[in-house]
PDB file of N, CA and C in Angstrom:
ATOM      1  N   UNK A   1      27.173 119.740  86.610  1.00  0.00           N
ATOM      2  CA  UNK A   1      27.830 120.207  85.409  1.00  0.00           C
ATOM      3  C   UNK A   1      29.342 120.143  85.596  1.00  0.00           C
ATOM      4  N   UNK A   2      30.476 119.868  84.657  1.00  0.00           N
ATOM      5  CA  UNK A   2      31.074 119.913  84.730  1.00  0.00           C
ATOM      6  C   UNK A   2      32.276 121.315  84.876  1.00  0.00           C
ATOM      7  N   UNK A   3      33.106 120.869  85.644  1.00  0.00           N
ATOM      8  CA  UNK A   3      33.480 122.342  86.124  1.00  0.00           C
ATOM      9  C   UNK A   3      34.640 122.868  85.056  1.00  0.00           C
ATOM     10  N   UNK A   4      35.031 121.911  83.830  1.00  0.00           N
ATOM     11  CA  UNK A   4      35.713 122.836  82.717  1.00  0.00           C
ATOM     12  C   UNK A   4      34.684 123.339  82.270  1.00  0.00           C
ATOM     13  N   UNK A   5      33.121 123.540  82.331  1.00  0.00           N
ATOM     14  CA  UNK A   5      32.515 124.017  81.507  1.00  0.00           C
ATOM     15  C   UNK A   5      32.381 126.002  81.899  1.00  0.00           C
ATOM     16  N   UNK A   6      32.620 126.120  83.470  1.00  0.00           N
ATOM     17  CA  UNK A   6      33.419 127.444  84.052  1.00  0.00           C
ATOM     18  C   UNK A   6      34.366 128.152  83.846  1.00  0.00           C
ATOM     19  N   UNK A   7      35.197 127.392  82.519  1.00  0.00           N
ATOM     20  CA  UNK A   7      36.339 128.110  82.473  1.00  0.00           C
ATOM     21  C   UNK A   7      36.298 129.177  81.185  1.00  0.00           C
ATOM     22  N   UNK A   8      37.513 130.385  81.382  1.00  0.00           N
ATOM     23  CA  UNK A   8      37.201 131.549  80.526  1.00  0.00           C
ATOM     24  C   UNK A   8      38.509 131.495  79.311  1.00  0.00           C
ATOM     25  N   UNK A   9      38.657 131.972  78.461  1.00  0.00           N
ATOM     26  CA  UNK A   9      39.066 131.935  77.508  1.00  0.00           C
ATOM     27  C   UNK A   9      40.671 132.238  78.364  1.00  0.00           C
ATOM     28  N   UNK A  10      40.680 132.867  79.100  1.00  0.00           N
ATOM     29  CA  UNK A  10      41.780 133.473  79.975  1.00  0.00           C
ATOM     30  C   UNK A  10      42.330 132.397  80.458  1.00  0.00           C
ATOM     31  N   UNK A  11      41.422 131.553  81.049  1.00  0.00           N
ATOM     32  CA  UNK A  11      42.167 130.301  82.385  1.00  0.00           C
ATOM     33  C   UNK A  11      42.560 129.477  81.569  1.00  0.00           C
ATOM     34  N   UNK A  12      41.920 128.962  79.913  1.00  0.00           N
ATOM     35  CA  UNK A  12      42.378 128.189  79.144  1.00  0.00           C
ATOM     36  C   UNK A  12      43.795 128.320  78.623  1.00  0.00           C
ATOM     37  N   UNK A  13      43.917 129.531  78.404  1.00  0.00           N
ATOM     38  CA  UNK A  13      45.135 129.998  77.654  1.00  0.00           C
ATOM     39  C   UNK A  13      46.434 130.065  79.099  1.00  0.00           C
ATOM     40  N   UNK A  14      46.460 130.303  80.142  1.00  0.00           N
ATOM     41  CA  UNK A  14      46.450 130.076  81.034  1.00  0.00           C
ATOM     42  C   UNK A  14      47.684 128.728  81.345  1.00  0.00           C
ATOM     43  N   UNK A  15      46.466 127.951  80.931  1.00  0.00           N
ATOM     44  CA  UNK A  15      46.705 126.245  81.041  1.00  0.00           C
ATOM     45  C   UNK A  15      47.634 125.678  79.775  1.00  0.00           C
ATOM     46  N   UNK A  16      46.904 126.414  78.636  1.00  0.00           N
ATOM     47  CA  UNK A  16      47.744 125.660  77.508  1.00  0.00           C
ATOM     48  C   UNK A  16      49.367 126.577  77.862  1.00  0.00           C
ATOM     49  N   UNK A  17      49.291 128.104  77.965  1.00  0.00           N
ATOM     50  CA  UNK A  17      51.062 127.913  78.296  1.00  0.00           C
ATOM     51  C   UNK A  17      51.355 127.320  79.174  1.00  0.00           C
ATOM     52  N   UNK A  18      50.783 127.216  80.377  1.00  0.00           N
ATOM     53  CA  UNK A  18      51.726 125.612  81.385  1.00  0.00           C
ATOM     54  C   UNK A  18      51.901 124.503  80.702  1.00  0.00           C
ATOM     55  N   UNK A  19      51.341 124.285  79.621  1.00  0.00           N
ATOM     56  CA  UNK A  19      51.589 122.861  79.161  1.00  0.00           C
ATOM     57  C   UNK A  19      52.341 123.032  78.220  1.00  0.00           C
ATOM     58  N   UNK A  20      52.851 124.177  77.682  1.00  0.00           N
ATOM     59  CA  UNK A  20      53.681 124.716  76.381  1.00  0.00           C
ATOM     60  C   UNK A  20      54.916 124.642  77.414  1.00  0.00           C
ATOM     61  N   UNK A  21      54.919 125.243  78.180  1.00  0.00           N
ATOM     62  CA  UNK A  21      56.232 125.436  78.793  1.00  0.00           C
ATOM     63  C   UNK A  21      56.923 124.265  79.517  1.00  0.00           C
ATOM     64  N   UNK A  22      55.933 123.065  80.005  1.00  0.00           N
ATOM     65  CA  UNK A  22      56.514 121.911  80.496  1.00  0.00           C
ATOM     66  C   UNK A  22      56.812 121.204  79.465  1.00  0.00           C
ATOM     67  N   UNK A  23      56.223 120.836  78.096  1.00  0.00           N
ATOM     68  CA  UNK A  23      56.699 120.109  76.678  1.00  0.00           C
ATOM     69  C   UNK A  23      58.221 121.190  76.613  1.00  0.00           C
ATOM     70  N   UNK A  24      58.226 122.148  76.480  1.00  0.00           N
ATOM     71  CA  UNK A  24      59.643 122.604  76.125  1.00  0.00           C
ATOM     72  C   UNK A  24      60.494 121.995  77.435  1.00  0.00           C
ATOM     73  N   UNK A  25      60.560 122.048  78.737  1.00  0.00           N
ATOM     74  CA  UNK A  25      61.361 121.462  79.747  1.00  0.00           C
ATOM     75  C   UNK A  25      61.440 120.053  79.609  1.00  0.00           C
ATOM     76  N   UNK A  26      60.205 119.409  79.128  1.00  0.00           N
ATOM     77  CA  UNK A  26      60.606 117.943  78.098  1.00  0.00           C
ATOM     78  C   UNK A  26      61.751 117.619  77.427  1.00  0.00           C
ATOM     79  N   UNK A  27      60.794 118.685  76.435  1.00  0.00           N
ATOM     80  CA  UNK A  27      62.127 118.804  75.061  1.00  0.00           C
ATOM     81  C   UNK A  27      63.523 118.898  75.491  1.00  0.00           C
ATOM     82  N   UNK A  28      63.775 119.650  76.372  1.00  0.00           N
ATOM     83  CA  UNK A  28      64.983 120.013  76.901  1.00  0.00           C
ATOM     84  C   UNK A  28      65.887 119.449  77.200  1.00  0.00           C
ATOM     85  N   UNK A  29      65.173 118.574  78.287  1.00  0.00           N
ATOM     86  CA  UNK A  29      65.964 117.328  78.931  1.00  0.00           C
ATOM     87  C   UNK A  29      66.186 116.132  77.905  1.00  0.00           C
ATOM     88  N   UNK A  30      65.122 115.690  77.309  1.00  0.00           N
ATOM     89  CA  UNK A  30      65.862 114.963  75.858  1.00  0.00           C
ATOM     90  C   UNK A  30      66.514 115.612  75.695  1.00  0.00           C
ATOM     91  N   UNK A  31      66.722 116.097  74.950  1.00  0.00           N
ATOM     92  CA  UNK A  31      67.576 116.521  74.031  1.00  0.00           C
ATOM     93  C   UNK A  31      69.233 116.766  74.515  1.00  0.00           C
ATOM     94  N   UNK A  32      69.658 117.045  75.710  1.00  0.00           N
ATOM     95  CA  UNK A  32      70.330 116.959  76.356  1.00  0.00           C
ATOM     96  C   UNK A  32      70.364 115.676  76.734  1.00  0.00           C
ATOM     97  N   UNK A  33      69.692 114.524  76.867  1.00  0.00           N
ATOM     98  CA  UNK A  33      69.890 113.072  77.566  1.00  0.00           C
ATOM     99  C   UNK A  33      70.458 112.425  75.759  1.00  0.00           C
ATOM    100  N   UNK A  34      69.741 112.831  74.774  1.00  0.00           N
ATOM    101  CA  UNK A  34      70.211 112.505  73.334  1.00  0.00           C
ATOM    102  C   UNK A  34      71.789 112.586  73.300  1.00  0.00           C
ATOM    103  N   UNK A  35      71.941 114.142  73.255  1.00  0.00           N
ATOM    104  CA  UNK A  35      73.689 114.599  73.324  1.00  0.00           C
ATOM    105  C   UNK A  35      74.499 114.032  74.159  1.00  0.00           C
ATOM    106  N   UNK A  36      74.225 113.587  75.288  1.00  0.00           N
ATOM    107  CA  UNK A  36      74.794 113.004  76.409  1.00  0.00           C
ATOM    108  C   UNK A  36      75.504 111.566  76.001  1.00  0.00           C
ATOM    109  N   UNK A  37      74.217 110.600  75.609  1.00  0.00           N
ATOM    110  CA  UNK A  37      74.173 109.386  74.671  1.00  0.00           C
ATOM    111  C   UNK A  37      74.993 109.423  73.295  1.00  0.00           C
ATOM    112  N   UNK A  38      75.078 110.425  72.631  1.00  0.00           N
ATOM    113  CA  UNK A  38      75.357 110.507  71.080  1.00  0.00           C
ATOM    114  C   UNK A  38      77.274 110.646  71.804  1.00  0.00           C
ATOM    115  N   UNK A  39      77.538 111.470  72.721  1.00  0.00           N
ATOM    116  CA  UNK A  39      78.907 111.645  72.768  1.00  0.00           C
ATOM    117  C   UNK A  39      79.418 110.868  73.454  1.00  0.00           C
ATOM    118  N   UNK A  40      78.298 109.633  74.509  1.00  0.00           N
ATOM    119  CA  UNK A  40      79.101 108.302  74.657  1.00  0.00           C
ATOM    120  C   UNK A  40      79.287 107.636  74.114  1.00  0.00           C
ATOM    121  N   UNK A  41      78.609 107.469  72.793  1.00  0.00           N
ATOM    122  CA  UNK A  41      78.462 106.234  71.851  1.00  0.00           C
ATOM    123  C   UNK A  41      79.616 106.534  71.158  1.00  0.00           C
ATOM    124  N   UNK A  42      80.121 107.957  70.500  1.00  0.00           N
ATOM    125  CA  UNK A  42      81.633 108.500  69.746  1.00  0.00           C
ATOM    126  C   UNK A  42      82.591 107.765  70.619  1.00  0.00           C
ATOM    127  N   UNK A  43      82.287 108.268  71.998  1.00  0.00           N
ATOM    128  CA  UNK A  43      83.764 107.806  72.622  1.00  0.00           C
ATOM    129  C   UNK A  43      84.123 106.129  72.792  1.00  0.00           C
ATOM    130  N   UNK A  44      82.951 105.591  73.187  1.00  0.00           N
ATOM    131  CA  UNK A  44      82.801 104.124  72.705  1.00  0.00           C
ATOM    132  C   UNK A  44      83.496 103.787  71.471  1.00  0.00           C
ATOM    133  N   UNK A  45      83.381 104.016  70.509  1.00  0.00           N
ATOM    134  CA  UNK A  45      84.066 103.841  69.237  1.00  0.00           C
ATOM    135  C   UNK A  45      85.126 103.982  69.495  1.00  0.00           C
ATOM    136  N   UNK A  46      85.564 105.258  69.881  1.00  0.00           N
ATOM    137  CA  UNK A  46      87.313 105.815  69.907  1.00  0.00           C
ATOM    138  C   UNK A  46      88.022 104.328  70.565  1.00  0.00           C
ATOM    139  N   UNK A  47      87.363 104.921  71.823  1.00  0.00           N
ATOM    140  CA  UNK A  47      87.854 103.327  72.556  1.00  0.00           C
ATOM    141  C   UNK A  47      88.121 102.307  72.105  1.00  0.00           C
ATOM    142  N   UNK A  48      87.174 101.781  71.501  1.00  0.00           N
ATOM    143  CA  UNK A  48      87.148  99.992  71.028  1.00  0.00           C
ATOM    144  C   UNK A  48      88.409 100.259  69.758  1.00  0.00           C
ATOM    145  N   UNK A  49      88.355 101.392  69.224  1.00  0.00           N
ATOM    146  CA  UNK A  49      89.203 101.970  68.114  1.00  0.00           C
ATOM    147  C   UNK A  49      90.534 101.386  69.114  1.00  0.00           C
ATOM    148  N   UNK A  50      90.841 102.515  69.540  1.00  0.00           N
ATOM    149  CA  UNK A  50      92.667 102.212  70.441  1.00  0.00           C
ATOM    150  C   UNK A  50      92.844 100.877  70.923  1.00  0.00           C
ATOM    151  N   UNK A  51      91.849 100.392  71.501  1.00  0.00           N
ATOM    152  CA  UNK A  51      92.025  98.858  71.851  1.00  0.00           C
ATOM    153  C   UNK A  51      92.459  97.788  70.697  1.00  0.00           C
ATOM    154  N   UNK A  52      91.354  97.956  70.118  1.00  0.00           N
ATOM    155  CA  UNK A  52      91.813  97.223  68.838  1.00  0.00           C
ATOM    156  C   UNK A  52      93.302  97.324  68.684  1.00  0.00           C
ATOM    157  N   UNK A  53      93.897  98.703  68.370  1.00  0.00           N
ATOM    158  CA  UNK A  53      95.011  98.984  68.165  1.00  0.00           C
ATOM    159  C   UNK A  53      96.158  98.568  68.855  1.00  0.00           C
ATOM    160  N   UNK A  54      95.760  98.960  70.116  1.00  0.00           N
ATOM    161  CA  UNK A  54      96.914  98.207  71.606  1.00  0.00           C
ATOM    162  C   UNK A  54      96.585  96.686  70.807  1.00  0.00           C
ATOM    163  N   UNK A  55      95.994  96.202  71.080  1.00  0.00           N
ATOM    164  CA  UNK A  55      95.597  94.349  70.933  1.00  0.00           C
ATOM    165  C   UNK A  55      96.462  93.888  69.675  1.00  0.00           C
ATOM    166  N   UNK A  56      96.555  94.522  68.650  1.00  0.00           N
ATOM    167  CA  UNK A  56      97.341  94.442  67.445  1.00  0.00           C
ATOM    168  C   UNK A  56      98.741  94.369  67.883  1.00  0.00           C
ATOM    169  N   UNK A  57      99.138  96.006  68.287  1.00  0.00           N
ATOM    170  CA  UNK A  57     100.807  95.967  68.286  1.00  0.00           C
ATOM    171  C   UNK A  57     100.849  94.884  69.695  1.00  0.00           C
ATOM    172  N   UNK A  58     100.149  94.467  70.232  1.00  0.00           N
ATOM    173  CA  UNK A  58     100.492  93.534  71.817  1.00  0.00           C
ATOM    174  C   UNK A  58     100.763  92.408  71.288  1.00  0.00           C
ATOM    175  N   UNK A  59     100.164  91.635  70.065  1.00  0.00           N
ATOM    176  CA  UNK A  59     100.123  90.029  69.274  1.00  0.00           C
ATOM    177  C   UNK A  59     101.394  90.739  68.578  1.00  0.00           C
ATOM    178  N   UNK A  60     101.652  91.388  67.986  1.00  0.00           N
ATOM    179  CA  UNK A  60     102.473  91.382  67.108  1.00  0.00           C
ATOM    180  C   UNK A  60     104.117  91.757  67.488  1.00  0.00           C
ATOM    181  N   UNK A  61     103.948  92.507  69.156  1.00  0.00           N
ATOM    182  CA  UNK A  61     105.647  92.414  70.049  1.00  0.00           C
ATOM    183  C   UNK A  61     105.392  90.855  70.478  1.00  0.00           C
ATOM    184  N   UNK A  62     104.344  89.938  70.732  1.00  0.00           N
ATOM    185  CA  UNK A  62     104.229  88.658  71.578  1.00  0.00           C
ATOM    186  C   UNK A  62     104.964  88.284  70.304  1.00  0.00           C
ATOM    187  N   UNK A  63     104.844  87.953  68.916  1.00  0.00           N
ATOM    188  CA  UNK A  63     104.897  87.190  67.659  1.00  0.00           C
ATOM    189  C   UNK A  63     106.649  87.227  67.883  1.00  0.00           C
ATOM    190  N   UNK A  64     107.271  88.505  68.317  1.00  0.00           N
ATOM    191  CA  UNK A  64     108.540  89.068  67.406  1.00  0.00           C
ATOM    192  C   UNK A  64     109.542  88.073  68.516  1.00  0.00           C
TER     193      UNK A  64
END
C-alpha cells in the first residue's frame, strides 16, 4: 500500500505549509530578480540617452 495512504489530516497540512512557504521564497526572489532587471533596463536607457547626447555635441564641436 502506498505510504501517502498513512498520512493524517495533520501531516498533510503540515506539507502543504512547506510548500506555501517555499512558493512565497519563490515569489520573493522573482520578484526581486524582476526589480533588479526593471532598474537595469531604466538605467540602460538613461545611458544610451547621454550618449546619444555626448555623440551629438562631439559631431557638432568636430563640424565647428
Amino acid at each position: 500500500m502506498s505510504k501517502n495512504a498513512n498520512l493524517t489530516s495533520e501531516d498533510l497540512e503540515k506539507k502543504i505549509n512547506l510548500l506555501i512557504k517555499r512558493f512565497e521564497e519563490q515569489k520573493g526572489i522573482i520578484n526581486a530578480y524582476i526589480k533588479r532587471e526593471r532598474e537595469w533596463k531604466k538605467d540602460k536607457v538613461l545611458h544610451k540617452k547621454i550618449v546619444t547626447k555626448l555623440e551629438k555635441d562631439l559631431k557638432k564641436a568636430n563640424s565647428e
